[in-house]
Protein backbone atom coordinates (compact mmCIF):
# COMPACT_ATOMS: atom_id res chain seq x y z
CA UNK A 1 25.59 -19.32 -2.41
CA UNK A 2 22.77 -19.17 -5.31
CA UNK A 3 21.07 -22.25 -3.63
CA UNK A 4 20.92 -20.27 -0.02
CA UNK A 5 19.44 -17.35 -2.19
CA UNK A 6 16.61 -19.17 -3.01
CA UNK A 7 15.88 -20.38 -0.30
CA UNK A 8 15.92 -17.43 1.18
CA UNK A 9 13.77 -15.95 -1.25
CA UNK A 10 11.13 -19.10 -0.82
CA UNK A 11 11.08 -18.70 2.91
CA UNK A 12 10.79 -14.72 2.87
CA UNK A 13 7.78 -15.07 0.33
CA UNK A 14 6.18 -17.85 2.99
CA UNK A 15 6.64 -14.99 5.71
CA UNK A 16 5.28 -12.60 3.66
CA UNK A 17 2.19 -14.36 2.91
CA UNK A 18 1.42 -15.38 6.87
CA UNK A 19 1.93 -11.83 7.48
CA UNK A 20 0.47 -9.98 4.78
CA UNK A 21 -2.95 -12.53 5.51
CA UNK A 22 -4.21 -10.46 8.46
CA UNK A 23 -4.23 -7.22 6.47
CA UNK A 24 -5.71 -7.77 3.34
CA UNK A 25 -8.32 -9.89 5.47
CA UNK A 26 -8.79 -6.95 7.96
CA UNK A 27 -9.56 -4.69 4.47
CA UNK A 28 -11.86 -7.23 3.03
CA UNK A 29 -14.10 -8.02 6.12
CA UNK A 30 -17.08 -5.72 5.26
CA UNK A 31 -17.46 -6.80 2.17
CA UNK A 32 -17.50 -10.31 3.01
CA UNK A 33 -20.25 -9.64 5.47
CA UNK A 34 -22.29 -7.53 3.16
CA UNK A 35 -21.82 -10.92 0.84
CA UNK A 36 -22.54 -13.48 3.59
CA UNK A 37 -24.14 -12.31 6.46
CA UNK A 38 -22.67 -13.30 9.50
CA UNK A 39 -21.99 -10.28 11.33
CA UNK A 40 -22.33 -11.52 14.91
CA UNK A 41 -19.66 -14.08 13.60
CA UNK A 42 -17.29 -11.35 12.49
CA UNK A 43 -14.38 -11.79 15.06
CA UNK A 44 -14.06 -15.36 14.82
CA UNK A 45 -12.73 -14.93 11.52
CA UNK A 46 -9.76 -13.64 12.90
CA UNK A 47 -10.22 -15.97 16.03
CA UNK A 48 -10.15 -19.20 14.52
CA UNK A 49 -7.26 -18.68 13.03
CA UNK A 50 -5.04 -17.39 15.56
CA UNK A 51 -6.16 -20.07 17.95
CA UNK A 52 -5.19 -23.13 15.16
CA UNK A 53 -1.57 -20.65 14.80
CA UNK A 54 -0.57 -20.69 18.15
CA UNK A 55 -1.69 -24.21 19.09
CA UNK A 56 0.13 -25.65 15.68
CA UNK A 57 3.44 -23.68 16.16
CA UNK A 58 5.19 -26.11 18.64
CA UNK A 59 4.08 -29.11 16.98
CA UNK A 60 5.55 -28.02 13.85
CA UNK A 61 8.83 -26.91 15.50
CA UNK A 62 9.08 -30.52 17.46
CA UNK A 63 8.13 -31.92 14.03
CA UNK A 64 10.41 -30.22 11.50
CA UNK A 65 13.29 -31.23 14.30
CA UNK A 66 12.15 -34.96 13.88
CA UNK A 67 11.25 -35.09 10.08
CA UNK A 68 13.35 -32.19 8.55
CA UNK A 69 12.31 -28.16 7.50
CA UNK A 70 11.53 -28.86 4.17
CA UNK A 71 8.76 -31.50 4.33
CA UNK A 72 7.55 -29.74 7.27
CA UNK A 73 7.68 -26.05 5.59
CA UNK A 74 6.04 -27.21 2.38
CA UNK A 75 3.33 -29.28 4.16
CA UNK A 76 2.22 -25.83 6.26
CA UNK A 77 2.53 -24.16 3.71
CA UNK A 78 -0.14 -26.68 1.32
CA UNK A 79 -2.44 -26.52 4.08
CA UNK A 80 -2.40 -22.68 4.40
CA UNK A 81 -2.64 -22.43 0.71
CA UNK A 82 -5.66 -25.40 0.29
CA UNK A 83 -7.50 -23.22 3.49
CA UNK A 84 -6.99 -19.60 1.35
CA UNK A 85 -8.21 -21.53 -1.71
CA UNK A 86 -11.47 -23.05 0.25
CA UNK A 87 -12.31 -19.29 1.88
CA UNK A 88 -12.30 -18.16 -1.60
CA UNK A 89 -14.65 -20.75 -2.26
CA UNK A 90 -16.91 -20.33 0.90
CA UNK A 91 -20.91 -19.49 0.74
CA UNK A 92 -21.68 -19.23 4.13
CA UNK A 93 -19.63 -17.03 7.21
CA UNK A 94 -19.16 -20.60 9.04
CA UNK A 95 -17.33 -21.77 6.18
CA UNK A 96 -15.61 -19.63 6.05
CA UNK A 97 -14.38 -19.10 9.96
CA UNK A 98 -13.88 -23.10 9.24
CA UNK A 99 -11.35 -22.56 6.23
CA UNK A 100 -9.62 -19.98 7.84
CA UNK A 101 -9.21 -22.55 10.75
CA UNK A 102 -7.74 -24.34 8.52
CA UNK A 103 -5.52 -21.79 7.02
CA UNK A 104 -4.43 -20.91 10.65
CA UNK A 105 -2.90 -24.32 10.99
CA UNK A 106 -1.03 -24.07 7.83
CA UNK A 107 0.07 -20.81 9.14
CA UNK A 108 1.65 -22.24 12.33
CA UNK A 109 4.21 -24.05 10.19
CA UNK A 110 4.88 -20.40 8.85
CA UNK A 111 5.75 -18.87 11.79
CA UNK A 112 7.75 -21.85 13.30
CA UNK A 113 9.92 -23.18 10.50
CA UNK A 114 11.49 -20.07 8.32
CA UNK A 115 13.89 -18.69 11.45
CA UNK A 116 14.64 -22.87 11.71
CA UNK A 117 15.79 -22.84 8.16
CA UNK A 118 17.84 -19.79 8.17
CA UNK A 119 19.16 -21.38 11.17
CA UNK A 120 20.25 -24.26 8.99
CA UNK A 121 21.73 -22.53 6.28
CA UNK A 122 23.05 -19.43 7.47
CA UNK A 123 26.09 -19.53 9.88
CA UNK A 124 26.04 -18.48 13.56
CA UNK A 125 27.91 -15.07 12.67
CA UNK A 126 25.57 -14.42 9.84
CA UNK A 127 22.32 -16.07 11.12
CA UNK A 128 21.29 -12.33 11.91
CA UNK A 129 21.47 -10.48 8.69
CA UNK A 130 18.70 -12.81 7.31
CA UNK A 131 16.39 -13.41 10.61
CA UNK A 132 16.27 -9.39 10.22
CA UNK A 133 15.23 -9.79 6.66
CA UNK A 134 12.19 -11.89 8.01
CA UNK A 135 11.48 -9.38 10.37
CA UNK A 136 11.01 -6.59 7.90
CA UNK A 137 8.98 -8.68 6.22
CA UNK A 138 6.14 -7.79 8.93
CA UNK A 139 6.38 -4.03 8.49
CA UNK A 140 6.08 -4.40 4.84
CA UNK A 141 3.33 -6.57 5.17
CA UNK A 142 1.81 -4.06 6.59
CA UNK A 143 2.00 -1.00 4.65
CA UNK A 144 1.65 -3.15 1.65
CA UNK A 145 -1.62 -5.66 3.27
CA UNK A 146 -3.98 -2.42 3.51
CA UNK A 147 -3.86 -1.35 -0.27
CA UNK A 148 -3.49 -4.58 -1.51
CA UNK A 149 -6.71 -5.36 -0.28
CA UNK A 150 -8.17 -2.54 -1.02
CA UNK A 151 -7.43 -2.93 -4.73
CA UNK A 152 -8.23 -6.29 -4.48
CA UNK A 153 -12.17 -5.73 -3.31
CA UNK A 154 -12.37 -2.65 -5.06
CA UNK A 155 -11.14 -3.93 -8.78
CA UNK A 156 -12.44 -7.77 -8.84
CA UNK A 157 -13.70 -9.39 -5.72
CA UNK A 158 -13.67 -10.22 -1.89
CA UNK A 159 -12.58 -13.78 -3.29
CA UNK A 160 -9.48 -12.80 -5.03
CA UNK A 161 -7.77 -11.63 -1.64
CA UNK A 162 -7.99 -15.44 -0.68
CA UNK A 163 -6.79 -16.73 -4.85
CA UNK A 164 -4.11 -14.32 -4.55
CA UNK A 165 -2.05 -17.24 -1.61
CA UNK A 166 -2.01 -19.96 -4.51
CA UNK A 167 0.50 -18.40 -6.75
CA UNK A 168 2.39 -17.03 -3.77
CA UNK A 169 2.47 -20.15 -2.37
CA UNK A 170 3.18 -22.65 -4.48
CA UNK A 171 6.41 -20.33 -5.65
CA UNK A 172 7.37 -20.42 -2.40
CA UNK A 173 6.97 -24.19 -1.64
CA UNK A 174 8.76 -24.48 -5.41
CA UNK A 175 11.75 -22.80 -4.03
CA UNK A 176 12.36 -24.52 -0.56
CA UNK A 177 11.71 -27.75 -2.10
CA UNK A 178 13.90 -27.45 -4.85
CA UNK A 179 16.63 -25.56 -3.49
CA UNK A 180 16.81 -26.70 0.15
CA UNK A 181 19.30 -29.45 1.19
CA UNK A 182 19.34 -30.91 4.87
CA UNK A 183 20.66 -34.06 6.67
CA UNK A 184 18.25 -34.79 9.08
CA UNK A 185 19.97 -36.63 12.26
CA UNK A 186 16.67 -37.25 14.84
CA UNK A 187 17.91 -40.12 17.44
CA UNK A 188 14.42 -40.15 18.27
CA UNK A 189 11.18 -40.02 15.75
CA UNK A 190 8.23 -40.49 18.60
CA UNK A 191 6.00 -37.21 18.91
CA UNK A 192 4.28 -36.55 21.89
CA UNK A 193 1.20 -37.23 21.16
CA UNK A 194 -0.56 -36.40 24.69
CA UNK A 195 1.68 -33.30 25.08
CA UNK A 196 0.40 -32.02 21.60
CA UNK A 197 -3.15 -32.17 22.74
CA UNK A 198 -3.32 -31.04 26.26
CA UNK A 199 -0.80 -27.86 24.97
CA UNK A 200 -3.24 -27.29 22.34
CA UNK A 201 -6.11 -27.11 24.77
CA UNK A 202 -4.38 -25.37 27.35
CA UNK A 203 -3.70 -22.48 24.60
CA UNK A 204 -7.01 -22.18 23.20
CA UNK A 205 -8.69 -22.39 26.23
CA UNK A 206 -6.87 -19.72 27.37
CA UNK A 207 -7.04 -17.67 24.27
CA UNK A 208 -10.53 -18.13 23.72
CA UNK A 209 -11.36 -17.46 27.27
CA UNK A 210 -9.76 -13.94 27.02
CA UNK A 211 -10.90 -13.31 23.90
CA UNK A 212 -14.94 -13.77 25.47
CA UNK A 213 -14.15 -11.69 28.69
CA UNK A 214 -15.89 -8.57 27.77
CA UNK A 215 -19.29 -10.14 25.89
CA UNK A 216 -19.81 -13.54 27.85
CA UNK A 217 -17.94 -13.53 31.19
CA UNK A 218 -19.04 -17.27 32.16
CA UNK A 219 -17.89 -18.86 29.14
CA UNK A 220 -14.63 -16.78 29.43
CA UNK A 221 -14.01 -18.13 32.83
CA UNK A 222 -15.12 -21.96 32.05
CA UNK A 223 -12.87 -21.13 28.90
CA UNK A 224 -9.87 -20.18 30.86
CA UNK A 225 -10.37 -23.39 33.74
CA UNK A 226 -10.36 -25.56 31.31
CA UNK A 227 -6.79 -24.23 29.71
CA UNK A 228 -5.66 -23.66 32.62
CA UNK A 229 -5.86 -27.52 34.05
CA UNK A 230 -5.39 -28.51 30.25
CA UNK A 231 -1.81 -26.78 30.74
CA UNK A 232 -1.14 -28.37 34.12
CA UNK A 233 -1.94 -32.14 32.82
CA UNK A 234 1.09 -30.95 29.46
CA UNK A 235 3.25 -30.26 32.53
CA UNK A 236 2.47 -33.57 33.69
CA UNK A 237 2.79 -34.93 30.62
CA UNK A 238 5.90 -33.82 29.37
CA UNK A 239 7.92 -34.49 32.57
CA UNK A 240 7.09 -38.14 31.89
CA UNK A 241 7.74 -38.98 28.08
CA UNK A 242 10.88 -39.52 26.48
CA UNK A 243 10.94 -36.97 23.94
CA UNK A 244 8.23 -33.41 24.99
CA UNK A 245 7.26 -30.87 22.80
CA UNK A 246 8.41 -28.62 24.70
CA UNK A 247 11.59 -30.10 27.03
CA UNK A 248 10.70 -28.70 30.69
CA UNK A 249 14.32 -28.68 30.85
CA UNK A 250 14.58 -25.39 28.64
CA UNK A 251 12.58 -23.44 31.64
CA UNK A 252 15.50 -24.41 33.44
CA UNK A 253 17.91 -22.21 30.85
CA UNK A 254 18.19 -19.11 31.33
CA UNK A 255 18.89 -17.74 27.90
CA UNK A 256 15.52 -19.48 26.95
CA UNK A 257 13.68 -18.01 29.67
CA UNK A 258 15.35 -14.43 29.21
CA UNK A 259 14.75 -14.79 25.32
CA UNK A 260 10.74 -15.78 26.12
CA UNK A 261 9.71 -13.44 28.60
CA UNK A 262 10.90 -10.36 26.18
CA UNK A 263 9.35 -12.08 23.78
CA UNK A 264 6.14 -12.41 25.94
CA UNK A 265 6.21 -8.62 27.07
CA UNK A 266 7.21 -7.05 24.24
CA UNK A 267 4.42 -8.29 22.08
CA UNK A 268 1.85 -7.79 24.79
CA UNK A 269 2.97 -3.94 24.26
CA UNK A 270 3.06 -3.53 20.87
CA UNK A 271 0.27 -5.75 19.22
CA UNK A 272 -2.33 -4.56 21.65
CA UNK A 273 -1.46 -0.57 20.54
CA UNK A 274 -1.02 -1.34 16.84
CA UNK A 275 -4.36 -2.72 16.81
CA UNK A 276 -5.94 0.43 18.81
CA UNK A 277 -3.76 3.32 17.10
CA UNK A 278 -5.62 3.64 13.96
CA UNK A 279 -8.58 3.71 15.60
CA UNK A 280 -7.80 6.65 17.57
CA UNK A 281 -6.80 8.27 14.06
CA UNK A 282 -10.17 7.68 12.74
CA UNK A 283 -11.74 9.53 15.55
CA UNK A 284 -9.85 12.66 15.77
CA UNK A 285 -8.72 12.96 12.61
CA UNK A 286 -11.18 11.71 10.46
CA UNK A 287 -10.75 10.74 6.74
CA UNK A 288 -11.57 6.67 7.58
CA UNK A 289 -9.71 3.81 6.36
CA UNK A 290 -6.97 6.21 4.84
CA UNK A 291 -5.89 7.64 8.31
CA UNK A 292 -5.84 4.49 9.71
CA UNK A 293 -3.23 3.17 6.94
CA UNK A 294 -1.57 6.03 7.07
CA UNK A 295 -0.84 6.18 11.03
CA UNK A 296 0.40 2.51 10.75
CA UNK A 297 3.02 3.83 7.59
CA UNK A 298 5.84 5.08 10.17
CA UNK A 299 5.56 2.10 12.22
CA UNK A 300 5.65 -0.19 9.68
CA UNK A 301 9.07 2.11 8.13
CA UNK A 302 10.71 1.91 11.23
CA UNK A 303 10.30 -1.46 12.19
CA UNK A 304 11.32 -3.04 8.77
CA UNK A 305 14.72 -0.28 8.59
CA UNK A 306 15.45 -1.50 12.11
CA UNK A 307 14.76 -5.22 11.93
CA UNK A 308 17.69 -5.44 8.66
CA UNK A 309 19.78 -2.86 10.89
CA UNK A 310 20.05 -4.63 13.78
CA UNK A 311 20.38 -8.10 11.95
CA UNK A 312 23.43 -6.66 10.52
CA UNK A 313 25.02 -5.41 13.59
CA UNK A 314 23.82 -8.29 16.29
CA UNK A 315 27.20 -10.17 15.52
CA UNK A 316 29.32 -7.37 15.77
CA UNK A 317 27.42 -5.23 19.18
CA UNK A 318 25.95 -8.70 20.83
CA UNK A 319 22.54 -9.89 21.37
CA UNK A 320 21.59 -7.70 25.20
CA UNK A 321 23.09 -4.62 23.81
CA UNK A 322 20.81 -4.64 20.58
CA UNK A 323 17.60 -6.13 22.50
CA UNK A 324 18.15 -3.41 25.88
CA UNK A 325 18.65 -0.36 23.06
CA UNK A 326 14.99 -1.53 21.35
CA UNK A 327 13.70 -2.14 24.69
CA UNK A 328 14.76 1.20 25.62
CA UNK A 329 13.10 3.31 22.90
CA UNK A 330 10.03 1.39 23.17
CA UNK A 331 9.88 2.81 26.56
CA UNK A 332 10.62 6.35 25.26
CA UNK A 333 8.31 5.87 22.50
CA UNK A 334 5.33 4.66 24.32
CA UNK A 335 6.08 6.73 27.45
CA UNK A 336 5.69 9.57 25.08
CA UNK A 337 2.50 8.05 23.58
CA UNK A 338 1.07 8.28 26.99
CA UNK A 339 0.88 12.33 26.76
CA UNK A 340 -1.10 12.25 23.64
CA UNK A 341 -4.20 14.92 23.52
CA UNK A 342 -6.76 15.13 20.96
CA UNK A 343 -5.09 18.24 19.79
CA UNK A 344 -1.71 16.74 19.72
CA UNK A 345 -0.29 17.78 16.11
CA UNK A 346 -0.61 14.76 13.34
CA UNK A 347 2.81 14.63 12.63
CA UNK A 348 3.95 14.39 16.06
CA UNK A 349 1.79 11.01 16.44
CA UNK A 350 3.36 10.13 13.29
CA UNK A 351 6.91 10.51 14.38
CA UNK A 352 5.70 8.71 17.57
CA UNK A 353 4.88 5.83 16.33
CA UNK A 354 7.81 5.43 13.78
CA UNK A 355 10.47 5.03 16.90
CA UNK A 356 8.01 2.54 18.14
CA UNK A 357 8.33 0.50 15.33
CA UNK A 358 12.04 1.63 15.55
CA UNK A 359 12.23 -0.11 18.98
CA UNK A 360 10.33 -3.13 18.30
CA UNK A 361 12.21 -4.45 14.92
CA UNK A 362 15.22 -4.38 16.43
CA UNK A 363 14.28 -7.29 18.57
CA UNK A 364 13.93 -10.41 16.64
CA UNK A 365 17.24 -10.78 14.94
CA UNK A 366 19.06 -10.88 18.53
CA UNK A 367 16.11 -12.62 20.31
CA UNK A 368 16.38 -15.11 17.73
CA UNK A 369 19.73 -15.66 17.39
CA UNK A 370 20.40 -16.11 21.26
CA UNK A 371 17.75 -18.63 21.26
CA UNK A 372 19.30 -20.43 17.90
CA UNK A 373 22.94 -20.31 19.15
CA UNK A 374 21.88 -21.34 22.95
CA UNK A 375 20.13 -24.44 21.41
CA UNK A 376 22.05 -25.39 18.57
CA UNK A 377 21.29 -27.35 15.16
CA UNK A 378 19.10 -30.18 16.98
CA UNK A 379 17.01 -27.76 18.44
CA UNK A 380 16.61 -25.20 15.85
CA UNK A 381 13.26 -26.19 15.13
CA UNK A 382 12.07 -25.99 18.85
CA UNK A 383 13.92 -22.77 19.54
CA UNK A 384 12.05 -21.22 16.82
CA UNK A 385 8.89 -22.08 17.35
CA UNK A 386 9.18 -21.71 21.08
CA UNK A 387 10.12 -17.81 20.68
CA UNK A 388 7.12 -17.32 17.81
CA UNK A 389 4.86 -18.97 20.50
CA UNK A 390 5.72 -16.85 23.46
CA UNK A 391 5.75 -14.07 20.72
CA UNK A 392 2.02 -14.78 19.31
CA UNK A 393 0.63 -15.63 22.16
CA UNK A 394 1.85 -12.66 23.53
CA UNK A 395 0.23 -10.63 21.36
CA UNK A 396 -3.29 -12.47 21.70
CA UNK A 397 -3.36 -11.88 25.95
CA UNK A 398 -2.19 -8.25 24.69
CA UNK A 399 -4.77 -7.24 22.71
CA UNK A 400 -7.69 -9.11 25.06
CA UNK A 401 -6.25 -7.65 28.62
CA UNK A 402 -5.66 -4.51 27.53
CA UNK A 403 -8.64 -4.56 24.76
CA UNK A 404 -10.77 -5.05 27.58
CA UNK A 405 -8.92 -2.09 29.84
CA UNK A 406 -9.74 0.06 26.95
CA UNK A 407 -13.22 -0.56 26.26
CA UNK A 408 -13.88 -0.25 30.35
CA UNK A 409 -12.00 2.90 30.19
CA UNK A 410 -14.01 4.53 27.18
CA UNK A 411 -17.24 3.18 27.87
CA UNK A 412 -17.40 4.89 31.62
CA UNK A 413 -15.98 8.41 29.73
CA UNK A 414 -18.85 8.21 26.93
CA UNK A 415 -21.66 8.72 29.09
CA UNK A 416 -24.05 8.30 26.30
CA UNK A 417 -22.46 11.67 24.23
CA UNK A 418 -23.94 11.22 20.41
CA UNK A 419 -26.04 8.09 21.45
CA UNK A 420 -22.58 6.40 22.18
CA UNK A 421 -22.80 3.87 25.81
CA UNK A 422 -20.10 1.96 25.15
CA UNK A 423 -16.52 1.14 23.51
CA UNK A 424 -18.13 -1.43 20.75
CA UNK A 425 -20.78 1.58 19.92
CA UNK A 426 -17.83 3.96 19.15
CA UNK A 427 -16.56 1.03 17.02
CA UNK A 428 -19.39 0.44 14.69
CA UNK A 429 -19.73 4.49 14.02
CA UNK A 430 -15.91 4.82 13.07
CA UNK A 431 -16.24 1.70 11.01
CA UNK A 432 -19.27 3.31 9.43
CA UNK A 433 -17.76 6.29 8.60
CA UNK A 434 -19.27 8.45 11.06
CA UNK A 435 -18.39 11.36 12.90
CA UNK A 436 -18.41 11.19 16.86
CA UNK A 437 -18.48 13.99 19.56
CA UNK A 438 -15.72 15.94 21.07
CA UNK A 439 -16.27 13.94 24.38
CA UNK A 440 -16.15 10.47 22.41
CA UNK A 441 -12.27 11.47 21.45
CA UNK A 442 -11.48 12.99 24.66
CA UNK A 443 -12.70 9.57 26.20
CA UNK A 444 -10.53 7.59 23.24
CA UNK A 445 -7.73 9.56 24.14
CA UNK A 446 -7.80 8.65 27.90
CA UNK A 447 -8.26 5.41 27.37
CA UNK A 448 -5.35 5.03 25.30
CA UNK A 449 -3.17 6.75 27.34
CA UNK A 450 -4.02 4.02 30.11
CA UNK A 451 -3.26 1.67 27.68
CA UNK A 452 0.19 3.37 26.99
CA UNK A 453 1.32 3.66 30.69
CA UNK A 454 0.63 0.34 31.18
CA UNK A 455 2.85 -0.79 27.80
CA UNK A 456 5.40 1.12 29.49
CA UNK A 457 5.13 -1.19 32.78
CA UNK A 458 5.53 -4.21 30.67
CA UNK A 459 8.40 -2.71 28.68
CA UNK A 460 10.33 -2.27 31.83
CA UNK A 461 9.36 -5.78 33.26
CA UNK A 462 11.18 -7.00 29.62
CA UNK A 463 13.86 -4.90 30.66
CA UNK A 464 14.61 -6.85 34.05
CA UNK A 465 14.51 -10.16 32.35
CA UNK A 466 17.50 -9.42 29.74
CA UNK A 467 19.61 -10.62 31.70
CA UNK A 468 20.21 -13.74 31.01
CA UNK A 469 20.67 -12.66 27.46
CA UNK A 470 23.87 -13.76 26.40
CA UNK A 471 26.44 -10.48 25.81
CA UNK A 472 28.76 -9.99 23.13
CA UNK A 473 31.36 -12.05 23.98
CA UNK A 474 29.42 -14.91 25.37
CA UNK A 475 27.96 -15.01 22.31
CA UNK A 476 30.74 -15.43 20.40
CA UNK A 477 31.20 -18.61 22.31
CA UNK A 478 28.05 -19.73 21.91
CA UNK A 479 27.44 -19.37 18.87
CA UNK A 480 30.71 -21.08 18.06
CA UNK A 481 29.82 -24.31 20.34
CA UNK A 482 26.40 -24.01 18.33
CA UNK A 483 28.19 -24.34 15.04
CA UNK A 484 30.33 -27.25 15.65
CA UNK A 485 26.53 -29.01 16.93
């Protein structure tokens, strides 16, 4: 029991510190511009290292299935560390988009291997309790990201936000190494080498082709042929070797499929509005950066209290129950959302957006599980990094579809009010700390409220797909067959 606390404890702090990342980063940005230069470079600090996430999550996953958690766990989480370490270190903005490259592969271990290890150690009955603990962790991260990089910048330098992984980290490697047992039985060590690298292309061809839609349309679309035939030859590919990546056979269960597509639609929702919230905060309400954390405060509440809620119930209500109730006040929450108004009273929003973080933490602990128990121990690794996959990338065609629905719908309401044309215009004057005209929140407003009507089309879609969610009692049975794996 003290040896599965420590773990636990390593693998939360690794969590933490792939969450917390974007945050303090986010906080630290002008600063590192005003240091570097760079500023036409800005997003592909944040671009960079989502791409190497997603496209290193299933290789990690087949990986840590082949060669074990630990070795696979620590070695992420050295490469995330040695890429914090080198952006600290960086003179220039390329270096430092490099490095966080770099970090961005560490980070795909990260994401893919802690739900594997709880998988490991915790049984199928109690697997929930600490998946929800790992959720949380996000909502912490951040409320807790925003000030700590504030203080950070503020009290000794743009630098330290980067220093601050290599304590972190190497306490958390120090704890899964030590404390972390495992037999690994792999009938098969061959990786997929092919697989690996026409997924990887397919997903950042894709990623970075939606990411360029708005500012340079033929590079998005070259961008996005290339993925797309990049994705068709890993189709090809893994039909044909002995041992995928990804087994094409999985698309063929329908737990798995269920378990991805919520996974998919849910984080298409919820990233894409999380991102644009505190924006609209900044314009109506004023008061900067501190309205902006403080709109995000709720959320982040409600989805860590629901994420250890419903990883403490999931064995005893079942998996569809738990995952239709958060589905279902997402849709309540964002259908709300929808009938904002620029006069709409603060706390309202605030209450708002604390049952939409209420809705969405309630979904990985059962998501998870019903992947983890449909799989079983020789596919933990796989099942784990196939739902943070479907869940990241999720979130990336989120917040570029409906990124680029928003600036479309903004930038036709502006009509040049305050010397404002378009969406990135009313960007750099809220960043700036600048007021903006009654018809530049009117036009924020609308646009959101698009962008909320259609998170509440894609919240119903995840709805339809649930079932093939296992329910209570199936689960039982499942999870008991997964034990005895």
């Amino acid at each position: 029991m003290e040896t599965r606390k420590l773990v636990t404890a390593g693998v939360l702090l690794g969590i933490f510190l792939a969450a917390v990342d974007g945050t303090v980063v986010t906080v630290a940005m002008p600063t590192v511009v005003a240091s570097l230069g760079g500023l036409s470079l800005y997003s592909w600090v944040f671009t960079g290292y989502m791409l190497l996430t997603a496209a290193t999550i299933p290789v990690f996953g087949r990986l840590s299935d082949i060669y074990g958690k630990k070795p696979l766990f620590v070695a992420g989480a050295a490469i995330f560390v040695a890429g914090s370490v080198l952006c600290g270190l960086s003179t220039t903005m390329l270096e430092l988009i490099a490095f966080r490259a770099l970090q961005g592969a560490g980070a795909g271990s990260m994401l893919a291997i802690p739900y594997a290890i709880f998988g490991e150690v915790y049984p199928p009955e109690s697997r929930g309790k600490a998946i929800g603990w790992g959720s949380a962790m996000w909502g912490i991260a951040s409320v807790v990201g925003p000030e700590l990089g504030y203080v950070l910048v503020s009290a000794v330098s743009w630098r330290a936000v980067f220093f601050l992984n290599l304590p972190v980290g190497v306490v958390a490697i120090g704890l899964v190494w030590y404390s972390l047992d495992e037999d690994v039985d792999s009938e098969d060590e061959s990786l997929d080498y092919w697989g690996t690298l026409t997924g990887a292309v397919g997903i950042v061809g894709v990623l970075v082709g939606l990411h360029q839609y708005t500012s340079e349309p033929t590079l998005s679309l070259v961008a996005i042929g290339v993925g797309v035939v990049a994705l068709l030859g890993f189709a090809w590919v893994e039909r044909r070797v002995a041992q995928p990546i990804i087994p094409l056979d999985l698309y063929r269960d329908r737990v798995f499929v269920s378990v991805s597509a919520v996974a998919f639609l849910s984080s298409f929702a919820i990233f894409a509005v999380m991102t644009f919230i505190p924006l609209l905060m900044q314009a109506i309400r004023g008061g900067g950066a501190l309205t902006a954390a403080i709109v995000v405060i709720p959320l982040a509440i409600g989805w860590s209290g629901s994420s250890m809620t419903s990883g403490r119930f999931v064995a005893r209500v079942g998996e569809q129950r738990l995952i239709r109730l958060g589905l279902g006040v997402m849709l309540v929450a964002f259908g709300a959302a929808a009938f904002w108004r620029v006069s709409t009273p603060f706390g309202l929003i605030l209450a708002n957006t604390f049952f939409m973080g209420v809705g969405v933490g309630s979904l990985t602990p059962p998501l998870m599980t019903s992947v983890q128990n449909q799989l079983g121990q020789n596919r933990m690794g796989v099942a784990s990094s196939s739902y943070q996959l479907f869940r990241n990338t999720g979130s990336a065609v989120g917040i570029s579809v409906l990124g680029a629905v928003l600036s479309w719908q903004v930038s036709r309401g502006l009509h040049g009010s305050g010397g404002l044309r378009t969406f990135d215009d009313l960007q750099q004057a809220l960043r700036a700390g600048h007021g903006v005209p009654h018809a530049a929140e009117a036009a924020l407003v609308g646009g959101l409220g698009v962008l909320f009507v259609l998170s509440v089309v894609t919240i119903a879609l995840s709805l339809f797909t649930t079932g093939g969610i296992p329910s209570r009692e199936e689960s039982v049975a499942t999870g008991a067959a997964a034990g005895d794996d």
